[in-house]
C-alpha atoms as a PDB file:
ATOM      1  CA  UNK A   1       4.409  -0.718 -13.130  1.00  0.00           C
ATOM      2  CA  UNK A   2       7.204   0.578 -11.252  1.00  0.00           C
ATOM      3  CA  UNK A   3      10.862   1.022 -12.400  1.00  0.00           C
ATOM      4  CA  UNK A   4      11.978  -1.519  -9.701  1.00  0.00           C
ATOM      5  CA  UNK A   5       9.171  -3.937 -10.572  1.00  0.00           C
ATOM      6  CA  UNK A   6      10.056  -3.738 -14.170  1.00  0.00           C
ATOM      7  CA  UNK A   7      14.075  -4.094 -13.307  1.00  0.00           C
ATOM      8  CA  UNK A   8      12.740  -7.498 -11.084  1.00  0.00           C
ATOM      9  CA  UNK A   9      10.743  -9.196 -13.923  1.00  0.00           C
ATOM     10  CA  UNK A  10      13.722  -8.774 -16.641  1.00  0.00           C
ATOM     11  CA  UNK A  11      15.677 -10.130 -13.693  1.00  0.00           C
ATOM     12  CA  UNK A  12      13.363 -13.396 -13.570  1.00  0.00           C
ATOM     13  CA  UNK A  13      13.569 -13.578 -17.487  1.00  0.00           C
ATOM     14  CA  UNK A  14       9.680 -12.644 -17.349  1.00  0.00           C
ATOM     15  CA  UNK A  15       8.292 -10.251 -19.531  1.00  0.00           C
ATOM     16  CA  UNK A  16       4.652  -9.230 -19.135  1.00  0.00           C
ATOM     17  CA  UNK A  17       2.803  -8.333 -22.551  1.00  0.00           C
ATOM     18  CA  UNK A  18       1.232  -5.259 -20.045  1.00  0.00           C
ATOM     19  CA  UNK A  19       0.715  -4.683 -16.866  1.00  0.00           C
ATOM     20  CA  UNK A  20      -2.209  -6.204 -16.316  1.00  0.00           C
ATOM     21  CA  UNK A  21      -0.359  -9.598 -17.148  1.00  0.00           C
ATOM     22  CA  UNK A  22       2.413  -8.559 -14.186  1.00  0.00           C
ATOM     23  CA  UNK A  23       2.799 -11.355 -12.116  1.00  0.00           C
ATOM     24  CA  UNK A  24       3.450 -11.807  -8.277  1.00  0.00           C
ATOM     25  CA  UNK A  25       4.302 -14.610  -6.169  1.00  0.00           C
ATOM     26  CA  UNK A  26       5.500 -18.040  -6.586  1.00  0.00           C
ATOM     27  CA  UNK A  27       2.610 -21.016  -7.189  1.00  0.00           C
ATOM     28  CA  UNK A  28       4.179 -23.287  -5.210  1.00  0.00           C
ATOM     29  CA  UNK A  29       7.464 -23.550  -3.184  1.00  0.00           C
ATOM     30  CA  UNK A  30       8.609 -26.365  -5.889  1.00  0.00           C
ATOM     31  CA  UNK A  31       8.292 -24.407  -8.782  1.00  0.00           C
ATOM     32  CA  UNK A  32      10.151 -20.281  -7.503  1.00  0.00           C
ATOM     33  CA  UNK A  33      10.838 -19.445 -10.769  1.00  0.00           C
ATOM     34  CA  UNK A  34       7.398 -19.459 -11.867  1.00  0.00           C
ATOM     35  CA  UNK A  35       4.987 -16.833 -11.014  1.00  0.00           C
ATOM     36  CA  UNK A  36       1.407 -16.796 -10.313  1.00  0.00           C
ATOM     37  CA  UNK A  37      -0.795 -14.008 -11.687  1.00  0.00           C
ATOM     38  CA  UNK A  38      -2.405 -11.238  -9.275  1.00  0.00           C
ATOM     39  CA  UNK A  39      -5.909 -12.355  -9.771  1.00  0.00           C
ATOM     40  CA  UNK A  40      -4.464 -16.007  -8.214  1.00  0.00           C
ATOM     41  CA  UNK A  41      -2.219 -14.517  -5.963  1.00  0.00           C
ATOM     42  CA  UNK A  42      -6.009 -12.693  -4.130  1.00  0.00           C
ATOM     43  CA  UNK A  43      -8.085 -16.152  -4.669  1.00  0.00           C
ATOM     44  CA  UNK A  44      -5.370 -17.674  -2.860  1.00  0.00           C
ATOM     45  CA  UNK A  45      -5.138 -15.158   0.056  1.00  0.00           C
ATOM     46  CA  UNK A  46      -8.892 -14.658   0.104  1.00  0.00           C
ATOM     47  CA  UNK A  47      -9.419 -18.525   0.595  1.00  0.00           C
ATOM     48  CA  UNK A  48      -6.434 -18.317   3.366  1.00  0.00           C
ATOM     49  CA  UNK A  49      -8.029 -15.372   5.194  1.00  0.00           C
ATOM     50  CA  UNK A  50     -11.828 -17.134   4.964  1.00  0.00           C
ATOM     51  CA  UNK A  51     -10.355 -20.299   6.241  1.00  0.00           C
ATOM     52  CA  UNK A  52      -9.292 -18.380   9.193  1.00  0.00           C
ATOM     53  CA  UNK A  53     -12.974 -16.736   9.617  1.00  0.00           C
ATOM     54  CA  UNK A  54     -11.850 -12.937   8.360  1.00  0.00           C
ATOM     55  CA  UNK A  55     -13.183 -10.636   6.102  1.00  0.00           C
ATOM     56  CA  UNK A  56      -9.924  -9.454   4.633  1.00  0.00           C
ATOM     57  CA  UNK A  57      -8.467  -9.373   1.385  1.00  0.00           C
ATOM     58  CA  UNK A  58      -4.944  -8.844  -0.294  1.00  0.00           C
ATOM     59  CA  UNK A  59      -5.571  -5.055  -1.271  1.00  0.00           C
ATOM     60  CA  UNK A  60      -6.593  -4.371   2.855  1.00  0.00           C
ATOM     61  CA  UNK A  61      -2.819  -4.938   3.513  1.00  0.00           C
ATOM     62  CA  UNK A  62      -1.631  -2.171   1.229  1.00  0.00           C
ATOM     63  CA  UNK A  63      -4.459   0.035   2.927  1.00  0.00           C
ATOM     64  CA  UNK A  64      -3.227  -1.674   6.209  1.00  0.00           C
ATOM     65  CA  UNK A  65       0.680  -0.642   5.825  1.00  0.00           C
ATOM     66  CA  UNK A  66       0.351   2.782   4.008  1.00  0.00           C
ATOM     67  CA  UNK A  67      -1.782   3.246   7.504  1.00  0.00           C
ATOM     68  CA  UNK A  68       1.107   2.105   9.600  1.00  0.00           C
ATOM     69  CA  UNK A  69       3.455   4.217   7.992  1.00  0.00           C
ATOM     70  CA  UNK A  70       1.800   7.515   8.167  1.00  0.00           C
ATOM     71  CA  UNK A  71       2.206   7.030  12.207  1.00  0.00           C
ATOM     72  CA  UNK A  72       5.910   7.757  12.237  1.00  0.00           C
ATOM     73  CA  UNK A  73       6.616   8.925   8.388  1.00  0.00           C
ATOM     74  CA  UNK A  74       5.817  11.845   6.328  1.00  0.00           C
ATOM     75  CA  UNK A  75       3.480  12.024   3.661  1.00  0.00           C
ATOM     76  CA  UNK A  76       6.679  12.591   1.259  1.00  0.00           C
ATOM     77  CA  UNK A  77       8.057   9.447   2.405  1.00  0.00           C
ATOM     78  CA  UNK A  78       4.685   7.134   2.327  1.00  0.00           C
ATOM     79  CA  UNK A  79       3.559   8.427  -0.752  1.00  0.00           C
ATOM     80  CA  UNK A  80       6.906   7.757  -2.586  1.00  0.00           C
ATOM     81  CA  UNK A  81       6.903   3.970  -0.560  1.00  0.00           C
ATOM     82  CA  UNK A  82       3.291   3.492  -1.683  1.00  0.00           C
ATOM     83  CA  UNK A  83       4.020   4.511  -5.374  1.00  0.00           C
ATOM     84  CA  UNK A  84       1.175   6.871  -5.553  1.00  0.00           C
ATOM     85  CA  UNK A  85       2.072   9.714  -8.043  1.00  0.00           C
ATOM     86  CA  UNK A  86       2.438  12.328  -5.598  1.00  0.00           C
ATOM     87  CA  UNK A  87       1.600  13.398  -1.923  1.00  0.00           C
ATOM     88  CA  UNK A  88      -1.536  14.951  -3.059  1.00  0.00           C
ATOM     89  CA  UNK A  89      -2.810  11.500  -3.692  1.00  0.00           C
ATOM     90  CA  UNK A  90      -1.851   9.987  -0.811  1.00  0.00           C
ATOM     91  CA  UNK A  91      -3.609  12.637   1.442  1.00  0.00           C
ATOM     92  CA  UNK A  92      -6.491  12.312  -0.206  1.00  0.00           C
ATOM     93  CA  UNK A  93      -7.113   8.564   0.430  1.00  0.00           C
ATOM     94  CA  UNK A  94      -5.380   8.246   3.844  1.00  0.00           C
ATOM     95  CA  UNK A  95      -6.009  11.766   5.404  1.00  0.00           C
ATOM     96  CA  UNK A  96      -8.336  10.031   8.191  1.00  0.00           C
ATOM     97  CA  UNK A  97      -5.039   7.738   9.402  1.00  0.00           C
ATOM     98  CA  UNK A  98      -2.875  10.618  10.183  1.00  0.00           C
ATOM     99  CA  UNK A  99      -2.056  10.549  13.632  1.00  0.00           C
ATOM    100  CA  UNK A 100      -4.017  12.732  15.629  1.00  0.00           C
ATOM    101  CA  UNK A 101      -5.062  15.295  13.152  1.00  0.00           C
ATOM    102  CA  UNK A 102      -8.280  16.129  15.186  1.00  0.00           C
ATOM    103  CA  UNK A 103      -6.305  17.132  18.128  1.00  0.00           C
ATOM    104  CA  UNK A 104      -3.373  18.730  16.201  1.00  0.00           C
ATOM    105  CA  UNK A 105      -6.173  21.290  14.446  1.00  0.00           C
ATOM    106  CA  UNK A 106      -7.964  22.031  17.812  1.00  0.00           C
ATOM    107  CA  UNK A 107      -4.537  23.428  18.872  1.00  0.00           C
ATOM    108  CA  UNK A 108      -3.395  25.332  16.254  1.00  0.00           C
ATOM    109  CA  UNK A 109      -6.981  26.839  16.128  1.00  0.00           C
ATOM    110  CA  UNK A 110      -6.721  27.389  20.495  1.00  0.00           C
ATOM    111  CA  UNK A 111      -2.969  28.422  19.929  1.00  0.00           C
ATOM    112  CA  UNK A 112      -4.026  31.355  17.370  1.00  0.00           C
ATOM    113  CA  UNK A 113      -6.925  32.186  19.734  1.00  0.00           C
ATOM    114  CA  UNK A 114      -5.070  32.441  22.836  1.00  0.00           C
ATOM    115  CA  UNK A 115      -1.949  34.593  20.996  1.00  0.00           C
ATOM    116  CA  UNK A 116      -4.400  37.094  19.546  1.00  0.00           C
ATOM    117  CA  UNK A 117      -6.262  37.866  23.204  1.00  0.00           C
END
């Protein structure tokens, strides 16, 4: 768990015996000081999404938005926002959404070629 995370939860009055037992989101809009566990929180959104007829559940967002950031930030920036140790770890699992990579590497490779001719 996160610095921030932890700051929110004392902020609540929550304490979580770990972080497995971290909780996330409201149950219901009557009750916003409780908080419903993750494993609820994805039943809930799982049921919302099949409702809907897609195959999608809470974890694709993360996937979705780390994705979405890598268009227009750098890898410093998304790794830090995704709270993945370091960049290292964020190249590794999102090195296929980096914008245009293919294309990028044909050019460098065609720019060395054409400056040593």
């Amino acid at each position: 768990m996160q610095t921030r995370q932890k700051e929110q939860w004392l902020a609540l009055g929550v304490r979580p015996e770990s972080e497995d037992e971290a909780l996330l989101f409201a149950p219901s809009p009557d009750a916003p000081e409780a908080l419903l566990s993750p494993a609820a929180a994805s039943a809930r959104f799982r049921d919302a999404a099949d409702a809907c007829g897609l195959k999608l559940h809470l974890h694709d967002l993360r996937h979705l938005h780390v994705s979405v950031l890598l268009k227009g930030l750098s890898v410093a920036e998304v790794s830090k926002r995704a709270g993945h140790a370091n960049p290292a770890v964020t190249l590794r699992r999102y090195a296929h959404a980096l914008p245009d990579t293919e294309e990028r590497q044909a050019q460098a490779v065609d720019a060395l070629l054409i400056n040593r001719r």
